[in-house]
N, C-alpha and C. Protein backbone atom coordinates (compact mmCIF):
# COMPACT_ATOMS: atom_id res chain seq x y z
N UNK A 1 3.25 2.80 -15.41
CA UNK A 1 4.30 3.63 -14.83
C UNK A 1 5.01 4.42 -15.93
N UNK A 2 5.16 3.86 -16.76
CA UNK A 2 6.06 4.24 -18.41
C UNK A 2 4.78 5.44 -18.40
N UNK A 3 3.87 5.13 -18.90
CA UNK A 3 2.64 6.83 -19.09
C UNK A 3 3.19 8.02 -18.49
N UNK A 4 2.89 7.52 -17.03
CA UNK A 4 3.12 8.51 -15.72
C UNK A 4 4.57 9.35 -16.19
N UNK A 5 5.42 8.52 -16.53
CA UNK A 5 6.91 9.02 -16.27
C UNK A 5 7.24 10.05 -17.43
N UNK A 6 6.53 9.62 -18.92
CA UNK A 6 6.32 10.25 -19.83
C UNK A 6 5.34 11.69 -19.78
N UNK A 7 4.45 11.20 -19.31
CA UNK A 7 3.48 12.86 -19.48
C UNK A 7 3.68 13.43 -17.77
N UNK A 8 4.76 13.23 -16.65
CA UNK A 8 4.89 14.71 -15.90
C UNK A 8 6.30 15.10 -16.60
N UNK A 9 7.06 13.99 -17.67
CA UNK A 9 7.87 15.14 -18.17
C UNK A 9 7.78 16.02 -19.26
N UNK A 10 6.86 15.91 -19.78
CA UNK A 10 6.30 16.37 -21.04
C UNK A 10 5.45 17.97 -20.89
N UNK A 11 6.42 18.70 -21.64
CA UNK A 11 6.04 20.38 -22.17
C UNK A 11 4.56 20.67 -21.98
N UNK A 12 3.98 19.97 -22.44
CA UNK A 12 2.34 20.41 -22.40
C UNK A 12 2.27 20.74 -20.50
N UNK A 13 1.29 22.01 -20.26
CA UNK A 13 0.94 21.64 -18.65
C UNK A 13 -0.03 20.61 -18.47
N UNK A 14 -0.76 20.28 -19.53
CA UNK A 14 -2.02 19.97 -19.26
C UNK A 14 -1.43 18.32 -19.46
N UNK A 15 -0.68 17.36 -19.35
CA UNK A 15 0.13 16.74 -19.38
C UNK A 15 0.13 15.85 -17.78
N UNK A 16 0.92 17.27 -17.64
CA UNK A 16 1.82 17.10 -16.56
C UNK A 16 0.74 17.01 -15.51
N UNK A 17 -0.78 17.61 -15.65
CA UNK A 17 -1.60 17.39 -14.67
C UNK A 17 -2.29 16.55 -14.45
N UNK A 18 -2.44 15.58 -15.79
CA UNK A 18 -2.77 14.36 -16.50
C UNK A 18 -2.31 13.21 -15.23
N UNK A 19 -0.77 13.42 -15.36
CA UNK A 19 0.07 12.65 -14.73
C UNK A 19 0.09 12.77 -13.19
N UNK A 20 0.20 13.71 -12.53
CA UNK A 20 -0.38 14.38 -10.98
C UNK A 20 -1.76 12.90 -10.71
N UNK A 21 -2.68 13.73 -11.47
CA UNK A 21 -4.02 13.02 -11.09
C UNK A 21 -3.60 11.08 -11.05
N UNK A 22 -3.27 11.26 -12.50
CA UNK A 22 -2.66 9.60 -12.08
C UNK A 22 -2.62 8.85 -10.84
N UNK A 23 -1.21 9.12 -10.72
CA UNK A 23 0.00 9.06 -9.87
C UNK A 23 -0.73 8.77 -8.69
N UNK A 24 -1.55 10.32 -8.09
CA UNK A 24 -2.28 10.34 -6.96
C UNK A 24 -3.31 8.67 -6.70
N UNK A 25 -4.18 8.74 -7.62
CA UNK A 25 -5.09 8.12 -7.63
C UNK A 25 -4.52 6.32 -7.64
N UNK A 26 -3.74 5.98 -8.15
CA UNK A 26 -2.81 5.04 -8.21
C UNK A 26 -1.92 4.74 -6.98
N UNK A 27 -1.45 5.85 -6.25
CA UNK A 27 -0.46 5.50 -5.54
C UNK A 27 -1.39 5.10 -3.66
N UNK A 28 -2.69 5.13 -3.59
CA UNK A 28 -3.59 4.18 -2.87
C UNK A 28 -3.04 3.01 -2.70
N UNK A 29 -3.48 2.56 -3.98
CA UNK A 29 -3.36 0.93 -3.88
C UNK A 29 -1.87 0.54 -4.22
N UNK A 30 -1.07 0.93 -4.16
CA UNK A 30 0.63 0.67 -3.96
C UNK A 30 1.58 0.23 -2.66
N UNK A 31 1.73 -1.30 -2.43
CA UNK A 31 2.28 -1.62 -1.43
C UNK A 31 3.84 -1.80 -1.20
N UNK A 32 3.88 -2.23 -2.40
CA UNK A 32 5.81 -2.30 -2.50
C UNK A 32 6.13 -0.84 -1.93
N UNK A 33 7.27 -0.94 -1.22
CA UNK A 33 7.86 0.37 -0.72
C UNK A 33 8.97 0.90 -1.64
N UNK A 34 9.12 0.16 -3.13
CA UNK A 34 9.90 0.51 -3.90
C UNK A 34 9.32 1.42 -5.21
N UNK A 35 7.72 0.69 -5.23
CA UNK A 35 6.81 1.32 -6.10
C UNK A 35 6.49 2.48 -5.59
N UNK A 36 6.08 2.29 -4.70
CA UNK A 36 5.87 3.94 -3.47
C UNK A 36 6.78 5.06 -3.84
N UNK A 37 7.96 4.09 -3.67
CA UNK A 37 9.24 5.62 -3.75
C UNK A 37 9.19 6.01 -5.49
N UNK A 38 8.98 5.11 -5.71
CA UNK A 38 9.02 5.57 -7.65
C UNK A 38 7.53 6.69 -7.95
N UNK A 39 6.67 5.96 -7.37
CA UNK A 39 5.39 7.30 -7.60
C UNK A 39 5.22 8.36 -6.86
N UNK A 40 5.84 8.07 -5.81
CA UNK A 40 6.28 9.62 -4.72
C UNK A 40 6.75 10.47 -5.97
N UNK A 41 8.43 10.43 -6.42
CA UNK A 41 9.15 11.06 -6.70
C UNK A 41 8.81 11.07 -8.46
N UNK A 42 7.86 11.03 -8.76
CA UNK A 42 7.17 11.15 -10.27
C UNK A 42 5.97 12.29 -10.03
N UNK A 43 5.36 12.12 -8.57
CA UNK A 43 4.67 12.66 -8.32
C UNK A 43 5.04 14.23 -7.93
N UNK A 44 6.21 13.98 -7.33
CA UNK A 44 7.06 15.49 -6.85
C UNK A 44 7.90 15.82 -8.04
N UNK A 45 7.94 15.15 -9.04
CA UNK A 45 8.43 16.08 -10.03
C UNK A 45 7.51 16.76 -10.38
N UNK A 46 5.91 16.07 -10.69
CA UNK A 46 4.77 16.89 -11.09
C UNK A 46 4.58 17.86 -10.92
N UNK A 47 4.50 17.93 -9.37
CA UNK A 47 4.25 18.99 -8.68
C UNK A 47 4.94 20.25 -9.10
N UNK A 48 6.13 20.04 -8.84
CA UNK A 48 7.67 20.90 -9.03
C UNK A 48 7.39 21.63 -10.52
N UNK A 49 7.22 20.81 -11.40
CA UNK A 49 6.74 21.11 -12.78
C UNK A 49 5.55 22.17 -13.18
N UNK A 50 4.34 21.73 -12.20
CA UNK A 50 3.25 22.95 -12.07
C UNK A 50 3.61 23.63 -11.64
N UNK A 51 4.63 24.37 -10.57
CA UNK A 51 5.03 25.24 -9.93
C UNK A 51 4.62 24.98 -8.35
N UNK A 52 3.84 23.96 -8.15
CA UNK A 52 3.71 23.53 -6.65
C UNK A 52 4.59 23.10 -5.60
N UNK A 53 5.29 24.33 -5.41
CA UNK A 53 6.19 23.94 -4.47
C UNK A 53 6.02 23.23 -3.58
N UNK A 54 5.18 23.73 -2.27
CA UNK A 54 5.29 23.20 -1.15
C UNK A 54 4.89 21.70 -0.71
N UNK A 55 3.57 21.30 -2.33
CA UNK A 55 3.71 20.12 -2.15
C UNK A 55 4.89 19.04 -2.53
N UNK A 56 5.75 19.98 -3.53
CA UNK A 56 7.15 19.27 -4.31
C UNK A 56 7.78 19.10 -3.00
N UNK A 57 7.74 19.74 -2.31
CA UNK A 57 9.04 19.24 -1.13
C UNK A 57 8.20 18.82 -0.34
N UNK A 58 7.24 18.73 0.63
CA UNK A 58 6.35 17.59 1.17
C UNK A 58 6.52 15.95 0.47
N UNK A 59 6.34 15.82 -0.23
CA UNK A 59 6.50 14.47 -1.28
C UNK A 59 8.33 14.07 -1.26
N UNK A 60 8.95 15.12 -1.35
CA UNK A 60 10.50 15.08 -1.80
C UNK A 60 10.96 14.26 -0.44
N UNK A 61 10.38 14.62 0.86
CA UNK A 61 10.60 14.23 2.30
C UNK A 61 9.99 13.18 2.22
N UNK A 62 8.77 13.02 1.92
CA UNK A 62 8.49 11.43 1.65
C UNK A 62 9.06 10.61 0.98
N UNK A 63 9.41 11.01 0.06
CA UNK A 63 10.25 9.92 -1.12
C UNK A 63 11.92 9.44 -0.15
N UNK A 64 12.16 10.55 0.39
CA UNK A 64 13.62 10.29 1.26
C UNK A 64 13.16 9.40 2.40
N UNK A 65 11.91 9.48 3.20
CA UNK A 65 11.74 8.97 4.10
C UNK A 65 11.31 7.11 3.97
N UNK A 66 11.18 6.66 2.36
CA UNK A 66 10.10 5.86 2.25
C UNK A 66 11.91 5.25 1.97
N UNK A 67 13.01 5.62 1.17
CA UNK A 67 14.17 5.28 0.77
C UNK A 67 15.06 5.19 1.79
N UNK A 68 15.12 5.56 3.08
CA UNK A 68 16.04 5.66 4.20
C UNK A 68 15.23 4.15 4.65
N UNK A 69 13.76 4.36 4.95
CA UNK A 69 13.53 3.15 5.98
C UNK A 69 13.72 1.55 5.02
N UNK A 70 13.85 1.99 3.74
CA UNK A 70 14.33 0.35 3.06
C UNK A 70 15.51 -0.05 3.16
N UNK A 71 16.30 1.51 2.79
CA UNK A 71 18.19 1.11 2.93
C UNK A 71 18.04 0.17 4.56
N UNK A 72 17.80 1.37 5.11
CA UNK A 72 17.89 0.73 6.57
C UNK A 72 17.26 -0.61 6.71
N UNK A 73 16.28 -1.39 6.06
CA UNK A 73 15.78 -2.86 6.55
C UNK A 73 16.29 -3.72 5.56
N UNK A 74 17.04 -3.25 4.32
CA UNK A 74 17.98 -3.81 4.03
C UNK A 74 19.37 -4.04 4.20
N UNK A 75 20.12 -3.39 5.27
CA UNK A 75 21.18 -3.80 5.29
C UNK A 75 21.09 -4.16 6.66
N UNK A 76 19.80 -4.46 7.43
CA UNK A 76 19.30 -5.07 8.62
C UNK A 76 19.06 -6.79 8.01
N UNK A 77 18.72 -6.84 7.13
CA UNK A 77 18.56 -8.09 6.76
C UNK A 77 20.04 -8.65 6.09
N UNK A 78 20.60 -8.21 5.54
CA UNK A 78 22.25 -8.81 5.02
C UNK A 78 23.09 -9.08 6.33
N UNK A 79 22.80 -7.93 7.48
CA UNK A 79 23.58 -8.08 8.55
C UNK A 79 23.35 -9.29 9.21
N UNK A 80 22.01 -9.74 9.50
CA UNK A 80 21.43 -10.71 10.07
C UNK A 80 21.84 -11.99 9.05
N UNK A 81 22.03 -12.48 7.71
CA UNK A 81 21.78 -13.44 7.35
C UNK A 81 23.80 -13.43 7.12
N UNK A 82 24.08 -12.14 7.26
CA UNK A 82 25.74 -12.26 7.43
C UNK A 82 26.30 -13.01 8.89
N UNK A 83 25.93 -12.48 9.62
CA UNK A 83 25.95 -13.07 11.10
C UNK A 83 25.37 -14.32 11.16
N UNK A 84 24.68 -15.16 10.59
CA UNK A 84 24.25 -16.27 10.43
C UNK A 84 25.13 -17.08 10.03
N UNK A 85 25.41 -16.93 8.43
CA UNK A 85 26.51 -17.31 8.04
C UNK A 85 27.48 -18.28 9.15
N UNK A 86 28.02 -17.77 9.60
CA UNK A 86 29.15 -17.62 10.91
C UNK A 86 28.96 -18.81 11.81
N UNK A 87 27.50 -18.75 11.94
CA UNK A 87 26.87 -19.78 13.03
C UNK A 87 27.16 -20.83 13.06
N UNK A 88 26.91 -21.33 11.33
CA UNK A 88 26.69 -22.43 10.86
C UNK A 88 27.70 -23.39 10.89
């Protein structure tokens, strides 16, 4: 991940496409939904960086969408083990 994060920020283009290909090819086999959101938004900087817009904001909506549905099943789970609490 340290590579990735280093060469899409890095001056060279040829770098930054280095890191694209990565990312892509890597982010397959990625199940954590925390790792997800970290190679989404490494990946949409890439993009953004080549000048690929439309995939920079395609990815940018993913990265928000992959970060809304955790907030949300995390404070589904505090609520639930808060309300528990109580029971006991």
């Amino acid at each position: 991940m340290h590579l990735s994060w280093t060469l899409v920020h890095s001056w060279q283009p040829e770098d930054v496409q280095c890191s694209i290909a990565m990312l892509e090819a890597s982010l397959v086999n990625t199940s954590s939904p925390l790792q997800k959101r970290e190679k989404l938004y490494l990946l949409d900087v890439g993009y953004y960086r080549s000048g690929d817009f439309p995939n920079s904001k395609m990815l940018l909506e993913q990265v928000l969408e992959v970060y809304f549905s955790f907030v949300h099943y995390a404070y589904k789970k505090i609520k639930y083990s808060y309300l528990n609490s109580y029971k006991s």
